[in-house]
Protein backbone atom coordinates (compact mmCIF):
# COMPACT_ATOMS: atom_id res chain seq x y z
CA UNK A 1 -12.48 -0.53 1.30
CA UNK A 2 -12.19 -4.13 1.47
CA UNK A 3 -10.52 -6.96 -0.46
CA UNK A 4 -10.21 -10.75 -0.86
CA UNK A 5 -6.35 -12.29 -0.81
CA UNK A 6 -6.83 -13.92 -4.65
CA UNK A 7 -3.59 -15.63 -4.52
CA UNK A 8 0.15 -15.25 -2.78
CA UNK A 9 3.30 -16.11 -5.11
CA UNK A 10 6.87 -15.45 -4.32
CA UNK A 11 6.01 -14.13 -0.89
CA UNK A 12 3.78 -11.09 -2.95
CA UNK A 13 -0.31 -11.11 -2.26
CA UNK A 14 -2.79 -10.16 -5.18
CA UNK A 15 -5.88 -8.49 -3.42
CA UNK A 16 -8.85 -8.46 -5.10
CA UNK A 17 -10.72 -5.23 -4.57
CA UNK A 18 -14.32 -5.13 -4.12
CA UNK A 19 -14.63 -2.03 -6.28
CA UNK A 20 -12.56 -3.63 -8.85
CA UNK A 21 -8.99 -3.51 -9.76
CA UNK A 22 -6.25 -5.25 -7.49
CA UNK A 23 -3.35 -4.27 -5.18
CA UNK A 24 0.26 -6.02 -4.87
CA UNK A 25 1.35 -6.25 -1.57
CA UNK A 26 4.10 -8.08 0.23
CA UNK A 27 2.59 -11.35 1.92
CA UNK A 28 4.40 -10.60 5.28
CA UNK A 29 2.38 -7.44 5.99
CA UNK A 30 -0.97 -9.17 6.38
CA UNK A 31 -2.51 -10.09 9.62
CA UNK A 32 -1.29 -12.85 11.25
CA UNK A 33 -3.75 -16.12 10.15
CA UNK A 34 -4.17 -14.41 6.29
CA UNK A 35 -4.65 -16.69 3.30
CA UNK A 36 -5.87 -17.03 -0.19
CA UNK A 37 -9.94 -16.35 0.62
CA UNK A 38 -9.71 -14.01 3.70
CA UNK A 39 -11.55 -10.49 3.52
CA UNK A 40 -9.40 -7.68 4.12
CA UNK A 41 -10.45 -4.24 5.43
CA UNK A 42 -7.42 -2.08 3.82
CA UNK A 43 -7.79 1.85 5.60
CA UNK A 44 -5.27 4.70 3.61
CA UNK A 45 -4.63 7.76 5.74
CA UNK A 46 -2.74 10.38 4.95
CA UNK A 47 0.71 11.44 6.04
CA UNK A 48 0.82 15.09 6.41
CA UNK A 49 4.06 15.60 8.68
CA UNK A 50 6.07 12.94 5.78
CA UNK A 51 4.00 14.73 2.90
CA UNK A 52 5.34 18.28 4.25
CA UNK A 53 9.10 16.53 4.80
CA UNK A 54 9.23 15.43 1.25
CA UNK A 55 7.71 18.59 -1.14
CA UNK A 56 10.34 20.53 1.58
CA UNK A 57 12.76 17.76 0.37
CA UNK A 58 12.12 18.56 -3.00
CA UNK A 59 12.18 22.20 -2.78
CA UNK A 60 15.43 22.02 -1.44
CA UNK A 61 16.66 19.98 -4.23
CA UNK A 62 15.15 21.77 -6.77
CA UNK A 63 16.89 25.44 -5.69
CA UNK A 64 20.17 23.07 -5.41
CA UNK A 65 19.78 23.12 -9.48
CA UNK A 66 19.17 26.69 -10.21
């Protein structure tokens, strides 16, 4: 997926995404030489160790209240 840094106010960056729609993110967490105009390659992977952690979190919790 890629995107195009529209605009960066109050340290927060609007990316435009090619397939439409738009993502916040914080400013600080782009690569280093990032401004409004640059193309973005964003990658999402999935966390399966924290994604176990958490639903056991939760289950935890959750018997807590019965």
């Amino acid at each position: 997926m890629k995107g195009i840094i529209d605009r960066i106010e109050e340290g927060v960056g609007v990316v435009q995404l090619e397939e439409g729609g738009e993502m916040l993110l914080p400013a600080d967490r782009f690569p280093p030489g990032s401004e409004e105009g640059s193309v973005l390659e964003i990658i999402i992977t999935l966390d399966k160790k924290a994604t176990m952690e958490r639903r056991e979190d939760i289950r935890k919790r959750q018997e807590r209240l019965k």
